[in-house]
Protein backbone atom coordinates (compact mmCIF):
# COMPACT_ATOMS: atom_id res chain seq x y z
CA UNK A 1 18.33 -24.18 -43.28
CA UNK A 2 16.21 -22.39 -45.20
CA UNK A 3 12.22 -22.23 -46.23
CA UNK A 4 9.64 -20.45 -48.91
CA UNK A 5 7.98 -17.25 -47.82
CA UNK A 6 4.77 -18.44 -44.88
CA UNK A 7 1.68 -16.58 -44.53
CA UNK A 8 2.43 -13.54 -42.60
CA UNK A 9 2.27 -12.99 -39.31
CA UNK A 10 3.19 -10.31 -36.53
CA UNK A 11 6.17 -10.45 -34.66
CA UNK A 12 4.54 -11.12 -31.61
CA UNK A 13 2.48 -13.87 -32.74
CA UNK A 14 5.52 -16.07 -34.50
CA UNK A 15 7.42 -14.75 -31.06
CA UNK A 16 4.89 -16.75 -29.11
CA UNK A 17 4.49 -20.09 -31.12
CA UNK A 18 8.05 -20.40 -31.09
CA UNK A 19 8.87 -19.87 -27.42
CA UNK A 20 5.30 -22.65 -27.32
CA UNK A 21 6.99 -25.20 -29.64
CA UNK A 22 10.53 -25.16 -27.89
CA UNK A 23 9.04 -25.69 -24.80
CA UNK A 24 6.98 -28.47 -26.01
CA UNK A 25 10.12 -30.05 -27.30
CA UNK A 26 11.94 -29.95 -24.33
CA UNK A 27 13.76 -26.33 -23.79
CA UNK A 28 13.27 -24.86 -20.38
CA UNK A 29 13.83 -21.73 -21.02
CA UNK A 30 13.40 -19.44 -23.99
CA UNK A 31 13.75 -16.13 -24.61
CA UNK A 32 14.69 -13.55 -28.00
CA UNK A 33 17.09 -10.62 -28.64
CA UNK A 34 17.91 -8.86 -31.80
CA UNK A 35 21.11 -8.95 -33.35
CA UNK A 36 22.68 -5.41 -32.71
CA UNK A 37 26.15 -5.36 -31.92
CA UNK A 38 27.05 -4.78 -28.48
CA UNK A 39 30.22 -2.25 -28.10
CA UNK A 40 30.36 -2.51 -24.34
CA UNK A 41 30.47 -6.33 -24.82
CA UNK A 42 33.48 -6.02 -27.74
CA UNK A 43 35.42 -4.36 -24.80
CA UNK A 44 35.36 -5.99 -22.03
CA UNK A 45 36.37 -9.29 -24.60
CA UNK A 46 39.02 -7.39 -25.72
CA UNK A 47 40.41 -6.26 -22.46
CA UNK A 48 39.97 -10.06 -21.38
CA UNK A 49 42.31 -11.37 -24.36
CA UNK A 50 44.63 -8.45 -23.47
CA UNK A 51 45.35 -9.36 -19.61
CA UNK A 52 46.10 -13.14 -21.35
CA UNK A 53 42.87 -14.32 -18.99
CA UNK A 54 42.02 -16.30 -21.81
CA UNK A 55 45.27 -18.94 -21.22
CA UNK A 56 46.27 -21.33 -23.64
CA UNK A 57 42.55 -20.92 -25.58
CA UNK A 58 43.96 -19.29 -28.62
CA UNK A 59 41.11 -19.96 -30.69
CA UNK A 60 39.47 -16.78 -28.49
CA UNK A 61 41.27 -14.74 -29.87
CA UNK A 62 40.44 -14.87 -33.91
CA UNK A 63 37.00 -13.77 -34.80
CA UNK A 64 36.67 -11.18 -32.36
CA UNK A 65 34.50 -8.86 -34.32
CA UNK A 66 31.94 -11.97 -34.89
CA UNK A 67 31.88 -12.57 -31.68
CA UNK A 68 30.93 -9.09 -30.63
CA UNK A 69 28.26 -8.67 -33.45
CA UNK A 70 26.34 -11.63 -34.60
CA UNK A 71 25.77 -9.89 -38.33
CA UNK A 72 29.00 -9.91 -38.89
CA UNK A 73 28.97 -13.46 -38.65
CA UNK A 74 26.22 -13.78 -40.16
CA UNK A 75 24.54 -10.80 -42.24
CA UNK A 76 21.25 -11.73 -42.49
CA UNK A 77 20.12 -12.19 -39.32
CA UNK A 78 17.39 -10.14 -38.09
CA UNK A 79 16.38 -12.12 -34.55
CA UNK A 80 18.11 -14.06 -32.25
CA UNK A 81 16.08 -17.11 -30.03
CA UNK A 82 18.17 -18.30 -27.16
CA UNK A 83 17.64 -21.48 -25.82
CA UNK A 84 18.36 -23.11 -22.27
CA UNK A 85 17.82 -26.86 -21.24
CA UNK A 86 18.21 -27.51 -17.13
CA UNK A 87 20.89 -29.65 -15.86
CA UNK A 88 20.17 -29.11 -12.48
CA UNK A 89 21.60 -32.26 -9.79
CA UNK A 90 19.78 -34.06 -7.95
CA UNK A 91 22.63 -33.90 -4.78
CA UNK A 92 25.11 -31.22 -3.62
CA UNK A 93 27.84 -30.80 -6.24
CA UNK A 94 30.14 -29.89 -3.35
CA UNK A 95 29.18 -32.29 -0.90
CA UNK A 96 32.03 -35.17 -2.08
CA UNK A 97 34.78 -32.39 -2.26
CA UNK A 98 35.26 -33.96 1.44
CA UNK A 99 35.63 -37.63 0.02
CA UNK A 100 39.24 -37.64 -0.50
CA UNK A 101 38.64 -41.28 -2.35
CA UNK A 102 36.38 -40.39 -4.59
CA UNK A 103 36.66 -38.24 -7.45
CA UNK A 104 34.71 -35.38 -8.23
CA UNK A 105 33.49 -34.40 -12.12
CA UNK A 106 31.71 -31.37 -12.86
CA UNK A 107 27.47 -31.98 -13.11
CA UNK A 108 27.62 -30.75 -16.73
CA UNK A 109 29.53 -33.97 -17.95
CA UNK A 110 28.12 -36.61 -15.13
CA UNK A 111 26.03 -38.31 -18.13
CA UNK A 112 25.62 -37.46 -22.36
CA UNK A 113 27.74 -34.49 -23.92
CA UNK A 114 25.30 -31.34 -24.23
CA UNK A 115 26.60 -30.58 -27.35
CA UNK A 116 24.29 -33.50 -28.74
CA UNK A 117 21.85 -32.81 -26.39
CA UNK A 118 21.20 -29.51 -27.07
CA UNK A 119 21.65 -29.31 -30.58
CA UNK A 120 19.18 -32.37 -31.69
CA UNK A 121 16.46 -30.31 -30.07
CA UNK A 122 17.41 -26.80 -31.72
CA UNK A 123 17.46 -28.97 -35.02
CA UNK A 124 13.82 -30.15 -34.08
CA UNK A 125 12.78 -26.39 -33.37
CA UNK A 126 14.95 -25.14 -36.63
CA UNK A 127 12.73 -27.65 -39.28
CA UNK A 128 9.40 -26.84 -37.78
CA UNK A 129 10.39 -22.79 -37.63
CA UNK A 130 10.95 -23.74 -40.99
CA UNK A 131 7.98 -25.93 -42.02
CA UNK A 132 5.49 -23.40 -40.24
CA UNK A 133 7.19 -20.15 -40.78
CA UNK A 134 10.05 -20.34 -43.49
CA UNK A 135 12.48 -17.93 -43.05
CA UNK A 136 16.55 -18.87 -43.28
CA UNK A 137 18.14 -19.77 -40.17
CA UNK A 138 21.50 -21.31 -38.00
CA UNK A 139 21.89 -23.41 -35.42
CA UNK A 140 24.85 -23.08 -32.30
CA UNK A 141 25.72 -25.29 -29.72
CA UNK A 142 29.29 -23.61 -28.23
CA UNK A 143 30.49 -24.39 -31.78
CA UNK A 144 30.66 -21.33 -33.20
CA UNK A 145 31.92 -16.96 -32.23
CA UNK A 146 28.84 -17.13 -30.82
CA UNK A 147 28.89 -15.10 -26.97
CA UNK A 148 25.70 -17.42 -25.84
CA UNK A 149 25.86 -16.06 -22.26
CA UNK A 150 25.39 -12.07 -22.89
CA UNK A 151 22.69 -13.17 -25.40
CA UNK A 152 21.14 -15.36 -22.93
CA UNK A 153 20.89 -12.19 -20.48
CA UNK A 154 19.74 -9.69 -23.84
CA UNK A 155 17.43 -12.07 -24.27
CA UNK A 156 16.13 -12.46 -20.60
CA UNK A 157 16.72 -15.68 -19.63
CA UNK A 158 19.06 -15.04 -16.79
CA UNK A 159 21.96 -12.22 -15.82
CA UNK A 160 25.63 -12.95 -15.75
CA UNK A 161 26.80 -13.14 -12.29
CA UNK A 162 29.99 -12.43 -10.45
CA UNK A 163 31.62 -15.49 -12.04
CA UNK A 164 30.51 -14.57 -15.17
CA UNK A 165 28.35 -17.52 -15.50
CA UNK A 166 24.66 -17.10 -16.54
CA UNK A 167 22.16 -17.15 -13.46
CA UNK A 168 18.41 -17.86 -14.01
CA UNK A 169 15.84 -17.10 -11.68
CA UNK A 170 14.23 -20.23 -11.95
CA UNK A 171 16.81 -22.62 -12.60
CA UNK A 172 19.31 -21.25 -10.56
CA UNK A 173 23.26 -22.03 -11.97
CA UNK A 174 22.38 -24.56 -14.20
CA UNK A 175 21.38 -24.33 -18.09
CA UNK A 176 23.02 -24.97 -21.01
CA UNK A 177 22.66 -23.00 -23.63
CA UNK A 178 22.11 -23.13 -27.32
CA UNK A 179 21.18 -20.56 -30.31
CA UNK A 180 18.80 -20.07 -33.32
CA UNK A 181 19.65 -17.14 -35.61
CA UNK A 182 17.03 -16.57 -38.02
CA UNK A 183 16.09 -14.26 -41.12
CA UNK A 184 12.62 -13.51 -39.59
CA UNK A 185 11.74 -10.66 -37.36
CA UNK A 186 10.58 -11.77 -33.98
CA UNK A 187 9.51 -8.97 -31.08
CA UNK A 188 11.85 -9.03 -28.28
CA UNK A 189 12.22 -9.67 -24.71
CA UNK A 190 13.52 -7.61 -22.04
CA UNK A 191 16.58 -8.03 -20.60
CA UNK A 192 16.94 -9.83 -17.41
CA UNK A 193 18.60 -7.06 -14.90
CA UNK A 194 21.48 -8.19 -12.65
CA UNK A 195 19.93 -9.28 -8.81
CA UNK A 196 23.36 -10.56 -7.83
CA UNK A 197 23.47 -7.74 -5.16
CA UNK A 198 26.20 -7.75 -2.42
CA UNK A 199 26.78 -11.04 -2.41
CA UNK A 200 30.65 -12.26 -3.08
CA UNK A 201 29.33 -16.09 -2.55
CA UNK A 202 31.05 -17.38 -5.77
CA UNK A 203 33.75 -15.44 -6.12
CA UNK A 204 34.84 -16.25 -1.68
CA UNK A 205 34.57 -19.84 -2.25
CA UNK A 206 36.88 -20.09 -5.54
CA UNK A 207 39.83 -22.07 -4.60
CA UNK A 208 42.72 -20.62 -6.60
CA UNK A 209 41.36 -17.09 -7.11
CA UNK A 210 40.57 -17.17 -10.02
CA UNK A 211 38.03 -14.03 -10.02
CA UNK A 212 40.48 -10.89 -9.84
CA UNK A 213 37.47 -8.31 -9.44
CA UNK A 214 33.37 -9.25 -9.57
CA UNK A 215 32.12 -10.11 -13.03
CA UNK A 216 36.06 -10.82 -14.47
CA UNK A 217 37.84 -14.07 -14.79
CA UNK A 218 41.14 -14.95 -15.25
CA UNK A 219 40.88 -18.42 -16.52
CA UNK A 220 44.70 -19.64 -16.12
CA UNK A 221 43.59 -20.11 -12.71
CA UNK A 222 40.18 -21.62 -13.10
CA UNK A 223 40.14 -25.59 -12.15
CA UNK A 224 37.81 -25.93 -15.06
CA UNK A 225 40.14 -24.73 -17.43
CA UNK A 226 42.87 -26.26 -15.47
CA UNK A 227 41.50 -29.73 -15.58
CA UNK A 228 39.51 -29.61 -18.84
CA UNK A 229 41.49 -26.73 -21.94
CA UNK A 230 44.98 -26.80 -20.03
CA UNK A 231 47.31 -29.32 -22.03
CA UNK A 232 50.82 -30.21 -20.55
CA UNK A 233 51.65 -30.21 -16.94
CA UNK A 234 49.56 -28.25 -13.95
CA UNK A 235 51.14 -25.23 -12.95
CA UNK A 236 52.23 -26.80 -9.45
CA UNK A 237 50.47 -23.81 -7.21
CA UNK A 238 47.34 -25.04 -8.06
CA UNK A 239 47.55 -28.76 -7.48
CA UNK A 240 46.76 -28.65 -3.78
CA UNK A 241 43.87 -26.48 -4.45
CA UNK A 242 42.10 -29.12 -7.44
CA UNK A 243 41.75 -31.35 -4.28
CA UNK A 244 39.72 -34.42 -5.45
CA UNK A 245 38.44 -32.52 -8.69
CA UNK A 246 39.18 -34.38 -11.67
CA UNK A 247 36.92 -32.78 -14.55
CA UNK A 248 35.70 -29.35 -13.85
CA UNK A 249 34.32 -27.35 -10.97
CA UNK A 250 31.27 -26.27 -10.12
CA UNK A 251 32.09 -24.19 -6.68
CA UNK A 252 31.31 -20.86 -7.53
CA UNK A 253 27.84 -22.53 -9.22
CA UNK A 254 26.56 -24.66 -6.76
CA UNK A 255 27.19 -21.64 -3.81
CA UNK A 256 24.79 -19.42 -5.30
CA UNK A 257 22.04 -18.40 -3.40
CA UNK A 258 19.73 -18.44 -6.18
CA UNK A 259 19.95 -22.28 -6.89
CA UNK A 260 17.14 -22.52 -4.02
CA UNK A 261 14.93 -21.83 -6.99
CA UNK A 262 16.36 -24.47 -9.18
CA UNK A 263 14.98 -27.91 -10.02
CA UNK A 264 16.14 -31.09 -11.17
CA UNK A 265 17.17 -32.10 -14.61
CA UNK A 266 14.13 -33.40 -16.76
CA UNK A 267 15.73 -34.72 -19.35
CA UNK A 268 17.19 -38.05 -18.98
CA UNK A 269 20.49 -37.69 -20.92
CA UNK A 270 21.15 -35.26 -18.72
CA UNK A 271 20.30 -36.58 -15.04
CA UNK A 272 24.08 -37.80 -13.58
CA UNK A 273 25.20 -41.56 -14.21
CA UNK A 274 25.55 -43.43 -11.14
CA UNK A 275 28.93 -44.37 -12.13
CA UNK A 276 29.94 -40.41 -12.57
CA UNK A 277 28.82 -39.82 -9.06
CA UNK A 278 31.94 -39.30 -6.82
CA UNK A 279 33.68 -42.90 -8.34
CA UNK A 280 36.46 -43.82 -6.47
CA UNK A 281 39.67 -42.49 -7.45
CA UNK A 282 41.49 -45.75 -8.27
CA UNK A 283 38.91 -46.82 -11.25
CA UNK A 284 40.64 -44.83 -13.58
CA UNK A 285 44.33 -45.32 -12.66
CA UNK A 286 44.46 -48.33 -14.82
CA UNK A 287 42.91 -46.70 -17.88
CA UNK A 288 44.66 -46.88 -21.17
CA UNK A 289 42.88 -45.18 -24.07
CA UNK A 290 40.89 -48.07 -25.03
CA UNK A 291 39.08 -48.30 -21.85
CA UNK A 292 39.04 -44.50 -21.96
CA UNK A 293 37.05 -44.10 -24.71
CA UNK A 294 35.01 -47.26 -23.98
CA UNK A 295 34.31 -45.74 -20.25
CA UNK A 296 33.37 -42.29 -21.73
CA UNK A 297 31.82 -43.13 -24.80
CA UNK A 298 28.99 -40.17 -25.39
CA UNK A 299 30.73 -38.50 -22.76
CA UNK A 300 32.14 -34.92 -22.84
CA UNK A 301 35.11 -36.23 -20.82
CA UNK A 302 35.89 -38.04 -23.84
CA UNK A 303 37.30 -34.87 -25.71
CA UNK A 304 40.06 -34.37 -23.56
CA UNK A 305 41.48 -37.72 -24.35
CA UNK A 306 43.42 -40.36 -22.06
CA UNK A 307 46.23 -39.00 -21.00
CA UNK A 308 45.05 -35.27 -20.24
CA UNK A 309 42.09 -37.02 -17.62
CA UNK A 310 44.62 -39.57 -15.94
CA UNK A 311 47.00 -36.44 -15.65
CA UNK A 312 44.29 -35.11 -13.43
CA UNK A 313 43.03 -37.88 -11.96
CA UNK A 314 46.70 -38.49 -10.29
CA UNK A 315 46.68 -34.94 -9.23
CA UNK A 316 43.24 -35.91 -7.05
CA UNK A 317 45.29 -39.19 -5.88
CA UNK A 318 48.20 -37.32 -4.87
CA UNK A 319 45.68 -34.62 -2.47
CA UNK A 320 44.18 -37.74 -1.15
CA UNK A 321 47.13 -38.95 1.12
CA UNK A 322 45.95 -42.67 0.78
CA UNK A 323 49.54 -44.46 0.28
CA UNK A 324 47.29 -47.58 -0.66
CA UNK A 325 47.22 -45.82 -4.39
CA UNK A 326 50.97 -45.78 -4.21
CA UNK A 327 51.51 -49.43 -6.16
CA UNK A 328 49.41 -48.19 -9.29
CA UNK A 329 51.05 -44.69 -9.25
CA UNK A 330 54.03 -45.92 -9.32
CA UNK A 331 53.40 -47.97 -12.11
CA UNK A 332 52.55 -44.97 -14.04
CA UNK A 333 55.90 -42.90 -13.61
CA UNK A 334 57.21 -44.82 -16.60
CA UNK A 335 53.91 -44.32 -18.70
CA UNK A 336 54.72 -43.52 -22.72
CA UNK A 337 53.29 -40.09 -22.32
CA UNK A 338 55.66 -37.38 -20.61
CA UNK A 339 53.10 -35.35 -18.86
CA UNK A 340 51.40 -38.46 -17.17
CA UNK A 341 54.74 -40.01 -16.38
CA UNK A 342 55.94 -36.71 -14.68
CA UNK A 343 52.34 -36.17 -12.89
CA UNK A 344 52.59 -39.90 -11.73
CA UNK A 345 56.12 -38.24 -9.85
CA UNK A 346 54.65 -35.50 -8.22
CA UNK A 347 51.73 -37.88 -6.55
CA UNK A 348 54.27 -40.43 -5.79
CA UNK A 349 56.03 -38.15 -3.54
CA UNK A 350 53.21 -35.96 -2.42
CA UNK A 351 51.51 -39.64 -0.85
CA UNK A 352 54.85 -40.67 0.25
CA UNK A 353 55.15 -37.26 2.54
CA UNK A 354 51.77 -38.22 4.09
């Protein structure tokens, strides 16, 4: 996007009626950063793809240098405005872990995918920057080598934690994030500094491990990658520990001490669908695509197709130990797709041993 020259104005000043207009439009948080590259950053990402902690996600791997310096993805840019909208639940995300019925998806994707979300308001924000302003500018939703969550914390809207996830003061765990680059020059914010202290909350309560040392992840083990990037079978150490999960995991989120200072979702699309909260288990057993796609239509679950979300979903049925599920499991040992058919083995015999 791109606009003529505006009257001037000090980088302050534009600073300020942008952070007022993306409020107004419905950002929670708001904060800018320049666009040096960050050598510190470019290492630890490199050591990351190095140890393989980046699994199966081979796109992480190309575009490194982008990722590590935002001009040399795009040259131009001069500021950076980082964006967060609360998702923040309106119930304990790890209270129906215990219901061994019911199956448990991650609060991010209980309701409309954020990528839509997010990015119809920074489109909003990018045509009145525009209008008012001019300048040239780019929009990112998680679409692009874009590292939102060290920007986020350059650009003071949270730190990154233990887990490596972006904590906010005032919204605790839960923002997604989004990006403006721009052309213009914008004064910048301090960077939030790290008050995760002593505490070991998120990385104690992970249930495969996943964390090898504070502030580094090894996602092969992460239920979240597990359940949502992995393709093909579950490595079979790690069934026992998905439990009920069937989309994600939001343990080491929703045990952080600093979500007493979150709030709420305010934004509709965002606030969980009733029919997302802890369903039973055996709703989606009988899915075929069709209903799949009908079911999670606007959904994020919707990305990771039929087959990859019933492969999970039996993995929750076979923790649950409820032979009732055994009929409609067993149905699904012969299902066209291998990895279902295969998965729909495992829980046979894992509710047969109960």
């Amino acid at each position: 996007m791109s606009g003529d020259a505006h009257a001037a104005s000090t980088p302050q000043a534009l600073a300020a009626a942008i952070k007022t207009q993306a409020r107004s439009i419905g950002f929670d948080s708001v904060g800018i950063t320049d666009a040096q590259p960050d050598p510190v950053l470019e290492k630890r990402l490199r050591a990351f793809l190095t140890d393989n902690h980046h699994g199966t996600m081979a796109w992480m791997q190309t575009r490194i240098a982008e990722r590590a310096n935002p001009r040399t993805l795009w040259p131009q840019v001069r500021s950076i405005i980082m964006l967060g909208m609360n998702y923040g639940p309106d119930a304990d995300p790890l209270k129906a872990l215990a219901e061994k019925d019911k199956a448990v998806i991650s609060v991010y994707a209980q309701n409309r995918d954020y990528h839509d979300v997010v990015k119809k308001r920074l489109k909003d924000l990018a045509r009145w920057m525009v209008a008012t302003h001019g300048g040239t500018l780019k929009v990112f939703v998680d679409t692009a080598p874009v590292m939102e969550k060290p920007l986020a914390a350059r650009a003071g809207l949270g730190w990154q934690g233990k887990h490596t996830n972006l904590v906010a003061r005032d919204y605790g765990s839960w923002l997604f994030l989004g990006a403006i680059f721009t052309t213009l020059d914008l004064a910048v914010d301090s960077p939030e500094p790290d008050h995760c202290g002593q505490c070991t909350a998120c990385l104690d309560i992970c249930p495969t491990k996943a964390f090898p040392a504070p502030y580094k992840l090894d996602a092969r083990r992460c239920i979240s990658y597990l359940t949502i990037e992995h393709k093909g079978m579950i490595p079979e150490p790690y069934r026992a520990a998905m439990g009920n999960r069937i989309y994600g995991c939001d343990d080491c989120l929703a045990v952080c001490p600093w979500n007493k200072f979150a709030r709420q979702a305010r934004e509709t699309k965002l606030k969980a669908r009733d029919d997302l909260k802890a369903p039973d288990l055996g709703t989606f057993l009988t899915f075929d695509d069709a209903r799949f796609r009908t079911h999670f239509s606007g959904s994020p679950i919707k990305r990771i197709g039929r087959n990859r979300f019933v492969r999970n979903v039996l993995i929750a049925v076979g923790n649950s130990g409820n032979e009732n599920y055994c009929g409609a499991v067993h149905a699904l040992t012969t299902d066209p797709d291998r990895v279902v058919a295969q998965t729909a083995q495992w829980a046979l015999a894992q509710l047969k041993k109960a």
